[in-house]
N, C-alpha and C. Protein backbone atom coordinates (compact mmCIF):
# COMPACT_ATOMS: atom_id res chain seq x y z
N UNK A 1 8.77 5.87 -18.18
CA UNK A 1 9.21 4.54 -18.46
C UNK A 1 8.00 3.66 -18.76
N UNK A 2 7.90 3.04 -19.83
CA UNK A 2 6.99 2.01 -20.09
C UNK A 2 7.06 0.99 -18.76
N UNK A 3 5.47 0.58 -18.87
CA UNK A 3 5.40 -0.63 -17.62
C UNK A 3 5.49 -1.84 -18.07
N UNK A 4 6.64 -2.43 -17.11
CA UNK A 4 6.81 -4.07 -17.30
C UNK A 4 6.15 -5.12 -16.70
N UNK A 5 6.55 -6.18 -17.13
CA UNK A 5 5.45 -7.46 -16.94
C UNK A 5 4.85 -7.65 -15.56
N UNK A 6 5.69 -7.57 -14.90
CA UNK A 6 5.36 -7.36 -13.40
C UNK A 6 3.99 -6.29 -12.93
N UNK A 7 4.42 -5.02 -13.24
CA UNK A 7 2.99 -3.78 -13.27
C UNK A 7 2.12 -3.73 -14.31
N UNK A 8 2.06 -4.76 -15.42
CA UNK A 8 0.87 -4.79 -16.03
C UNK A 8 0.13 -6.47 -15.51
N UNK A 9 1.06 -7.29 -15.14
CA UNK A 9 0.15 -8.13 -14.70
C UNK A 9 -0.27 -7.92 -13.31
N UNK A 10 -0.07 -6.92 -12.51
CA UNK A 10 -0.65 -6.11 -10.94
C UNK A 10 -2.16 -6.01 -11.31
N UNK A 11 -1.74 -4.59 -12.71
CA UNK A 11 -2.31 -3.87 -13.04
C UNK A 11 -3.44 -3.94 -14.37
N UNK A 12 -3.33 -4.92 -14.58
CA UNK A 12 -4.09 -5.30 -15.66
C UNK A 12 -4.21 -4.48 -16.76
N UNK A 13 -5.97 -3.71 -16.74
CA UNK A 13 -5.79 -3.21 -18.01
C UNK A 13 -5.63 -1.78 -17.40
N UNK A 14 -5.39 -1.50 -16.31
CA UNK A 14 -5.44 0.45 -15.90
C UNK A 14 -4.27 1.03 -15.87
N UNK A 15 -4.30 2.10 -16.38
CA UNK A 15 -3.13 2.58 -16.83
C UNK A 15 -2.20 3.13 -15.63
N UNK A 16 -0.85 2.86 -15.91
CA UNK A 16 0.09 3.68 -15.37
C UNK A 16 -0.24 5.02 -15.00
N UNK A 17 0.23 5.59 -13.74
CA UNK A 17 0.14 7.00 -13.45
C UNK A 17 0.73 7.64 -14.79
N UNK A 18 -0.03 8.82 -14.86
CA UNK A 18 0.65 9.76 -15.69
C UNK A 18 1.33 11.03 -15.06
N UNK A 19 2.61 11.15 -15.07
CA UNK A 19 3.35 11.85 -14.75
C UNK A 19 2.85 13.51 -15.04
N UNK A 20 1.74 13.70 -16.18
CA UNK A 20 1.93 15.06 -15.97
C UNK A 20 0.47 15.50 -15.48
N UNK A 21 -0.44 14.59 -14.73
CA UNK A 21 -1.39 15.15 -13.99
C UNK A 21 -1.51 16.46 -13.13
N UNK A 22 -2.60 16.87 -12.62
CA UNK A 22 -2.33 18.57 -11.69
C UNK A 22 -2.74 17.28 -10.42
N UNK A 23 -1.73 18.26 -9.38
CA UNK A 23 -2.48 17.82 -8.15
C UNK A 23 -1.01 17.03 -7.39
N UNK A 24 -0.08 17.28 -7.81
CA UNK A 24 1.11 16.93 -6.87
C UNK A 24 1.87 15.61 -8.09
N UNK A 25 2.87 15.27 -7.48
CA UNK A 25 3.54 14.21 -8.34
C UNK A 25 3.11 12.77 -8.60
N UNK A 26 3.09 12.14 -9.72
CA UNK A 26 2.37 10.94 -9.83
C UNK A 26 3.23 9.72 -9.39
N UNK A 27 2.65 8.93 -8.63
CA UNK A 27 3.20 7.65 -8.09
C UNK A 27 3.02 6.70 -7.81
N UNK A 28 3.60 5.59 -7.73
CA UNK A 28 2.86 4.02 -7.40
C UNK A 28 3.50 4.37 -5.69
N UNK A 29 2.02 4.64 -4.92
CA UNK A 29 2.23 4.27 -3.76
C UNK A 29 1.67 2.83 -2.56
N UNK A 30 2.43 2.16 -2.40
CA UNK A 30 2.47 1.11 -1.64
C UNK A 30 2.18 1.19 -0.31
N UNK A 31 0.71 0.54 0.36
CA UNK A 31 0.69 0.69 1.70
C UNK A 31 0.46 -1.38 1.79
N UNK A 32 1.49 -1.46 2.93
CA UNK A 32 1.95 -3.12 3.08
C UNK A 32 3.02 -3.93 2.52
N UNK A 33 3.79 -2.80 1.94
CA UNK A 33 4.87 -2.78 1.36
C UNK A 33 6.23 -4.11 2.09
N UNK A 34 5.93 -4.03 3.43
CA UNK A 34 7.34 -4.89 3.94
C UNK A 34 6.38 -6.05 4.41
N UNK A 35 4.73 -6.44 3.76
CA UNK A 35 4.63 -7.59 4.21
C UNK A 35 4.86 -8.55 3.36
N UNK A 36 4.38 -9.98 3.29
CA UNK A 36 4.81 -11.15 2.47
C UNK A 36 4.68 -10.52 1.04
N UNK A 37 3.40 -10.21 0.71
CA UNK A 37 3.06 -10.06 -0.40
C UNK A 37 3.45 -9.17 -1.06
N UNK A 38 3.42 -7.81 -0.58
CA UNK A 38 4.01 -6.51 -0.49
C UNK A 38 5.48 -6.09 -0.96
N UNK A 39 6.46 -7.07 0.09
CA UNK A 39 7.46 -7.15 -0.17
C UNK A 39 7.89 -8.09 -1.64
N UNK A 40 7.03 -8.70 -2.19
CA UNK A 40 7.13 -9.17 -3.41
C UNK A 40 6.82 -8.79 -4.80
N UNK A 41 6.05 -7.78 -4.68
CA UNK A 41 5.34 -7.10 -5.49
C UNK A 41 6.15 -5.60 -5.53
N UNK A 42 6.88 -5.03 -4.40
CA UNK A 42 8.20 -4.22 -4.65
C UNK A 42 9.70 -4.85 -5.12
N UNK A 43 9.32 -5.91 -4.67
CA UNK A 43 10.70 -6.43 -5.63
C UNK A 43 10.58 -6.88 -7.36
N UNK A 44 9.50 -6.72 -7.56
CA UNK A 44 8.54 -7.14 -9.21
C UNK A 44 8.94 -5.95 -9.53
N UNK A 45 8.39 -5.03 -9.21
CA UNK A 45 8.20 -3.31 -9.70
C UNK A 45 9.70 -3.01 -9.81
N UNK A 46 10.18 -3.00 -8.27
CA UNK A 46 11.61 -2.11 -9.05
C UNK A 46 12.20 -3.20 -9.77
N UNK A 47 12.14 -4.13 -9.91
CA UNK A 47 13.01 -4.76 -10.75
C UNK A 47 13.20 -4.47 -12.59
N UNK A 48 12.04 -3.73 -12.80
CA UNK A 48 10.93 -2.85 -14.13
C UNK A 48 11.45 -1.76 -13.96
N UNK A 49 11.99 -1.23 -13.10
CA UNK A 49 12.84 0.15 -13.35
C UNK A 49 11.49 1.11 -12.66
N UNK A 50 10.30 0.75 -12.08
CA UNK A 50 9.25 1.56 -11.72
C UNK A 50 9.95 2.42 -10.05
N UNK A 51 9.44 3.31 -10.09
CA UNK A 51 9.77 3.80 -8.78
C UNK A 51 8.61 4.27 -7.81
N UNK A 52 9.05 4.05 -6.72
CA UNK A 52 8.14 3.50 -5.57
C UNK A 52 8.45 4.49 -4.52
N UNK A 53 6.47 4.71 -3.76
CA UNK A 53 6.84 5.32 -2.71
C UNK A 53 6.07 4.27 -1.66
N UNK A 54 6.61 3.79 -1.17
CA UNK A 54 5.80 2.99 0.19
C UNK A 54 5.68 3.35 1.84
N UNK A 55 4.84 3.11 2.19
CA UNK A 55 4.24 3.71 3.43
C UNK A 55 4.48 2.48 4.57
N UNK A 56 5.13 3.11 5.54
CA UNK A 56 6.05 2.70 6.95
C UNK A 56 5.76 2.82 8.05
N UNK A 57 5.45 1.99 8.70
CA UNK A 57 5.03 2.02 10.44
C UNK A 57 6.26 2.13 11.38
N UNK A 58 7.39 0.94 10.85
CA UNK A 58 8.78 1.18 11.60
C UNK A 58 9.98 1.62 11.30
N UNK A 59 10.67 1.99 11.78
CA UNK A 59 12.23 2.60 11.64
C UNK A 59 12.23 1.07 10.86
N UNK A 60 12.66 -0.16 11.34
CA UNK A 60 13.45 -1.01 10.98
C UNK A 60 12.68 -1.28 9.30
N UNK A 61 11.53 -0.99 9.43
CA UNK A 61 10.56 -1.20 7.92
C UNK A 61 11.02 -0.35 6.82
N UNK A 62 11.19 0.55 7.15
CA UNK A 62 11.44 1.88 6.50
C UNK A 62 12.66 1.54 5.74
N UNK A 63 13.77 1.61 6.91
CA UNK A 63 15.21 1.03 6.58
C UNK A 63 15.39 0.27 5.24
N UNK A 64 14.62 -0.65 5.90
CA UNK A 64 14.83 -1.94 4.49
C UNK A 64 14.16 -1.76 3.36
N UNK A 65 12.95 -0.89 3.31
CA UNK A 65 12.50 -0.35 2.20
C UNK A 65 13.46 0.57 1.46
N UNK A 66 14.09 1.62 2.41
CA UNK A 66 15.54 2.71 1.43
C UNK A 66 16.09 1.60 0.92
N UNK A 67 16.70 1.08 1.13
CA UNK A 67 17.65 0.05 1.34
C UNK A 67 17.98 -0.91 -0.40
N UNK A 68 16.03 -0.79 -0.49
CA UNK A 68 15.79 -1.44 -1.60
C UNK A 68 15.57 -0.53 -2.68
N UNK A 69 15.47 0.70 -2.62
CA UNK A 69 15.06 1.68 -3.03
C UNK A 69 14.24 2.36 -3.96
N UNK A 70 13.57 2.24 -2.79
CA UNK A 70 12.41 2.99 -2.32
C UNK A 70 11.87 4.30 -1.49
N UNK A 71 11.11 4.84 -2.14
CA UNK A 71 10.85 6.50 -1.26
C UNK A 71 10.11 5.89 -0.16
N UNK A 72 10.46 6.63 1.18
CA UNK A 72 9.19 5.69 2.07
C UNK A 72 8.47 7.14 3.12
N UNK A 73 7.72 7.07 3.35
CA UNK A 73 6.34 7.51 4.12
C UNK A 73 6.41 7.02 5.18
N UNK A 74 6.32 7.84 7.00
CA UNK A 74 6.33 6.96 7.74
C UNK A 74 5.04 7.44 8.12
N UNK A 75 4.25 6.48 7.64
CA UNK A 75 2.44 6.89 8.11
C UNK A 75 2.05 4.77 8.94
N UNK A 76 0.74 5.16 9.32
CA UNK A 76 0.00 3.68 9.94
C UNK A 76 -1.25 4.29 9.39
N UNK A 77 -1.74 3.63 8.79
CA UNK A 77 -2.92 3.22 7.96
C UNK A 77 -4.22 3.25 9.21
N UNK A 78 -3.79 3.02 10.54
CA UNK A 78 -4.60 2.66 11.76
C UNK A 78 -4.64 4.21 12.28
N UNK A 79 -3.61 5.00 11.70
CA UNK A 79 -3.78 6.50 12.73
C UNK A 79 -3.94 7.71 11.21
N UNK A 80 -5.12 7.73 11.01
CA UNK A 80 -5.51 8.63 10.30
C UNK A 80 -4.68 9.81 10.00
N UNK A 81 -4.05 10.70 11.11
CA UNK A 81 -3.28 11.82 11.33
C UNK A 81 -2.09 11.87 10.49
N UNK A 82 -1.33 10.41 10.49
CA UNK A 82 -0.12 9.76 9.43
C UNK A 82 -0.63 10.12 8.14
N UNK A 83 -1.61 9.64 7.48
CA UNK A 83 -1.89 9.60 6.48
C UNK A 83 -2.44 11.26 5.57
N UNK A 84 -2.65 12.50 6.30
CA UNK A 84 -2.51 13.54 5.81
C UNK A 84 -2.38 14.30 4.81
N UNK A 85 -2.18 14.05 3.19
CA UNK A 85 -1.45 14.77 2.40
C UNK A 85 -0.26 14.09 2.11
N UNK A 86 -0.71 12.44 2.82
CA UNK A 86 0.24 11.65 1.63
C UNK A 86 0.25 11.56 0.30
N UNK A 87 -0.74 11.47 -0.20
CA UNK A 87 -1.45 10.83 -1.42
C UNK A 87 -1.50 12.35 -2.69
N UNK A 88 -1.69 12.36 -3.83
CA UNK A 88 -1.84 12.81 -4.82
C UNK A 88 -2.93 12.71 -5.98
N UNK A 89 -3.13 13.49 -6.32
CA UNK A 89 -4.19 13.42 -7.49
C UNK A 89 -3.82 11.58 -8.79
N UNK A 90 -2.61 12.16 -8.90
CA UNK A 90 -2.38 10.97 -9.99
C UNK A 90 -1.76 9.89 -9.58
N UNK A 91 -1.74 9.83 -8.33
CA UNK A 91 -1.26 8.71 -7.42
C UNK A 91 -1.83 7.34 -7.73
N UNK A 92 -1.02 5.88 -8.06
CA UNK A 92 -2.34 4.39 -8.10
C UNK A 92 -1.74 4.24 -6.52
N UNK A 93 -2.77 4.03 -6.14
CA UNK A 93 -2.52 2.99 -4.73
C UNK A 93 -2.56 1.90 -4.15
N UNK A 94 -2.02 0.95 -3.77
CA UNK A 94 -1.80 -0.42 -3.75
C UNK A 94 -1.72 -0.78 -2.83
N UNK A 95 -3.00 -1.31 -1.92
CA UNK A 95 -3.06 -1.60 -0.59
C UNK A 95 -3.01 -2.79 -0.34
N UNK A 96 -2.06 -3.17 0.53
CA UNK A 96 -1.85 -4.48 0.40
C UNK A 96 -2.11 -4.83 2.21
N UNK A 97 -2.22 -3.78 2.78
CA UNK A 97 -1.93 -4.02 4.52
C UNK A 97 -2.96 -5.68 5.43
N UNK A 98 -2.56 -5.91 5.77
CA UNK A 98 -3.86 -7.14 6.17
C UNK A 98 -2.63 -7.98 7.73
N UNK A 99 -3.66 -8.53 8.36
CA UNK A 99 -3.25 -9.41 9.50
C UNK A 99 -3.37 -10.71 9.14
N UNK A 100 -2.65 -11.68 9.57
CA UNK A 100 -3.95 -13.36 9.79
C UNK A 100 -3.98 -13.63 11.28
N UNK A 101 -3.66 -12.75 12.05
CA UNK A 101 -3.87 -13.14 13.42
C UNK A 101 -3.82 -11.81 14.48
N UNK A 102 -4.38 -11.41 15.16
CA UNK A 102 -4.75 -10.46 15.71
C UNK A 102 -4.21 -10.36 17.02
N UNK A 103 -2.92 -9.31 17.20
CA UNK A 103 -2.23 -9.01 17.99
C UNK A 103 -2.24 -7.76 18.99
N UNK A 104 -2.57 -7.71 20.28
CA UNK A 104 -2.91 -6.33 20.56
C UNK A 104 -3.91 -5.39 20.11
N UNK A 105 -3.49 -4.03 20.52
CA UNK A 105 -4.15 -3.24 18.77
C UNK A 105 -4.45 -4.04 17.56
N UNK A 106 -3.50 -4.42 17.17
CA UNK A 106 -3.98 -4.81 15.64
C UNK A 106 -5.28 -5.87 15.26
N UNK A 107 -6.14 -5.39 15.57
CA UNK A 107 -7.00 -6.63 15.30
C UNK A 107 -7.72 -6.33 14.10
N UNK A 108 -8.67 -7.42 13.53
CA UNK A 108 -9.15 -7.49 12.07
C UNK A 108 -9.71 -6.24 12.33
N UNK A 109 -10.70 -5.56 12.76
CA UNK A 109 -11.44 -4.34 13.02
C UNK A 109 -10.55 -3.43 12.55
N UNK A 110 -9.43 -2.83 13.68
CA UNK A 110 -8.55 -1.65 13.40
C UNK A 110 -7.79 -1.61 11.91
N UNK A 111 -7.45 -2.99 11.79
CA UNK A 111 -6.25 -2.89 10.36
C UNK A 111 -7.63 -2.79 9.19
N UNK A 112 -8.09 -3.93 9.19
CA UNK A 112 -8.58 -4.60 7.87
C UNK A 112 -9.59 -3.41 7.66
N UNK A 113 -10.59 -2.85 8.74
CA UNK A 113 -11.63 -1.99 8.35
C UNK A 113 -11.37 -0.72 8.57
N UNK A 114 -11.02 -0.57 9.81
CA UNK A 114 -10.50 1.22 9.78
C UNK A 114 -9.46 1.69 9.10
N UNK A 115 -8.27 0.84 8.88
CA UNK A 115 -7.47 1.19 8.43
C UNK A 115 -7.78 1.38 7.06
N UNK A 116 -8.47 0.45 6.14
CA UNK A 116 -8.81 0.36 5.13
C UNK A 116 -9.34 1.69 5.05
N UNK A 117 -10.27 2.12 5.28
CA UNK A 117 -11.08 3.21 4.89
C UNK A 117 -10.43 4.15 5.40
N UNK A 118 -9.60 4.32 6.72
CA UNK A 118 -8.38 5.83 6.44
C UNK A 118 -7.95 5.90 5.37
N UNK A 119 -7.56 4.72 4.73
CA UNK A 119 -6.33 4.97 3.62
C UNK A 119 -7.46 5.34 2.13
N UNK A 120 -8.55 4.93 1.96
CA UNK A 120 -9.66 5.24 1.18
C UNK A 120 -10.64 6.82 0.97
N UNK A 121 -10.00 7.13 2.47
CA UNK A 121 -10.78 8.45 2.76
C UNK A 121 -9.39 9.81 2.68
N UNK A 122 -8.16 9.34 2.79
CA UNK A 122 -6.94 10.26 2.21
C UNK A 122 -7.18 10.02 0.71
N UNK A 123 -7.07 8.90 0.17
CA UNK A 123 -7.08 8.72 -1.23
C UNK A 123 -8.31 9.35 -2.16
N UNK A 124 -9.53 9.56 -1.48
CA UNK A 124 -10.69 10.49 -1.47
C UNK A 124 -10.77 11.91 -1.90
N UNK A 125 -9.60 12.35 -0.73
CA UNK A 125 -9.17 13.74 -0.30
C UNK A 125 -8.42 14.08 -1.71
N UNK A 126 -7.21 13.37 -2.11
CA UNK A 126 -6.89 13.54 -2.57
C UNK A 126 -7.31 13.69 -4.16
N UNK A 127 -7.78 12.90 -4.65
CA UNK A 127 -8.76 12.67 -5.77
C UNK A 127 -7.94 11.68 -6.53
N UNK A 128 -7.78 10.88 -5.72
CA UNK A 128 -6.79 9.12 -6.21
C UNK A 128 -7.92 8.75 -7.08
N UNK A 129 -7.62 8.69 -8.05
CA UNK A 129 -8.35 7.52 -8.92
C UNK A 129 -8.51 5.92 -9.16
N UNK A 130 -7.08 5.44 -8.23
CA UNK A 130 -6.75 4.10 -8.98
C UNK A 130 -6.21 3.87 -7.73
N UNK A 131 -6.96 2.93 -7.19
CA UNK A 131 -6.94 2.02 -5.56
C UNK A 131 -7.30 0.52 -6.22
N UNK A 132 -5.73 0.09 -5.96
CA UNK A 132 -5.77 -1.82 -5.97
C UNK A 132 -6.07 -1.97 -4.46
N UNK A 133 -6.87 -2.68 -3.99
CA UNK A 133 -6.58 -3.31 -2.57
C UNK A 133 -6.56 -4.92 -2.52
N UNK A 134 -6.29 -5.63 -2.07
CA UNK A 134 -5.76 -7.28 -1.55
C UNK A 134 -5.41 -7.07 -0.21
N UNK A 135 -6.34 -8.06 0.44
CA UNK A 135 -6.26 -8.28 1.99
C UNK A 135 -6.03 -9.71 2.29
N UNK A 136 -5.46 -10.49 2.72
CA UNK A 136 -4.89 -11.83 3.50
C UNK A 136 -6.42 -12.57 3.38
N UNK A 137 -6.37 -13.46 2.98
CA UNK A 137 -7.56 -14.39 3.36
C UNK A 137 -7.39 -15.83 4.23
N UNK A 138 -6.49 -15.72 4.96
CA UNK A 138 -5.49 -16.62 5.96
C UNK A 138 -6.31 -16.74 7.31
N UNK A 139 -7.29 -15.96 7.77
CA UNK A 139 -7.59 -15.38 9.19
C UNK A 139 -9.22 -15.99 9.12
N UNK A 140 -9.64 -16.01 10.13
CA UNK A 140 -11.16 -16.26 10.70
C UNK A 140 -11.33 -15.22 11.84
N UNK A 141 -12.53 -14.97 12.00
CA UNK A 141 -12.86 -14.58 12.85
C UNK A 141 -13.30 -15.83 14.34
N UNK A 142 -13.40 -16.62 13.96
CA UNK A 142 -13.93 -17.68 15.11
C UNK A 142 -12.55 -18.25 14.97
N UNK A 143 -12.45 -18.83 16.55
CA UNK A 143 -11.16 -19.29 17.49
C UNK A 143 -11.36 -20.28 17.37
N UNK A 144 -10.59 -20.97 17.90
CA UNK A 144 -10.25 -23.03 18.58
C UNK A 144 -10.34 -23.89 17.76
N UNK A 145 -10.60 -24.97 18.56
CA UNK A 145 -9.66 -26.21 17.56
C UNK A 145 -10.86 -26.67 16.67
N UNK A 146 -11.87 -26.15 16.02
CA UNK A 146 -12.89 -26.60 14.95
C UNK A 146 -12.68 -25.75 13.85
N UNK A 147 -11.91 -24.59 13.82
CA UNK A 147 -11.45 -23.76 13.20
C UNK A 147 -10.73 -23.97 11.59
């Protein structure tokens, strides 16, 4: 399927996966898929008739990703082990995962940097060529009310 306005203005000038690459099936895979941005940028795509595999931390995430339909992955970007032999040779990847406030576990460290580079070091493995990433620029690292 030719790409519509939505995945060429993502995507600028890099091309669409090509479907008949070696190295497993070609796909627009989505990691941050059910966040603000994420979730907007899957509703752009399939709306283009593109089909999507996005990557899932929760049952309830997942859900609403089928739902919309979408192939979904239940990997965390934070646990390396998830991420395995997700990814494909002709795979683009579209990382969208990011915090603006640091909860528990999740802090800028684990998501924004480790996670980042799990998902950089499967995409590695794999021999991904085409990694979009966008991270939240909402967050500080320094606290309180001068902030």
């Amino acid at each position: 399927m030719e790409p519509g306005p939505a995945l060429m203005a993502l995507l600028g000038c890099c091309p669409v996966p090509d479907h008949g690459n070696i190295g497993g099936p070609s796909m627009i895979v989505i990691a941050g898929a059910s966040g603000f941005v994420g979730g907007h940028v899957v509703d752009s795509l399939l709306s283009d008739g593109i089909d999507l595999s996005c990557l899932a931390r929760s049952e309830t995430a997942a859900n609403a990703l089928v739902s919309k339909g979408c192939r979904v992955v239940r990997a965390d970007i934070t646990m390396p082990e998830t991420l395995a032999g997700i990814l494909h040779q002709g795979d683009f990847v579209i990382h969208l995962v990011g915090i603006i406030e640091e909860k528990g576990p999740a802090t800028f460290q684990t998501v924004h940097v480790d996670g980042t580079r799990n998902l950089v070091a499967e995409a590695k493995r794999a021999g991904v060529r085409h990694f979009f990433y966008s991270q939240p620029w909402g967050h500080t690292e320094a606290h309180g009310p001068d902030t």
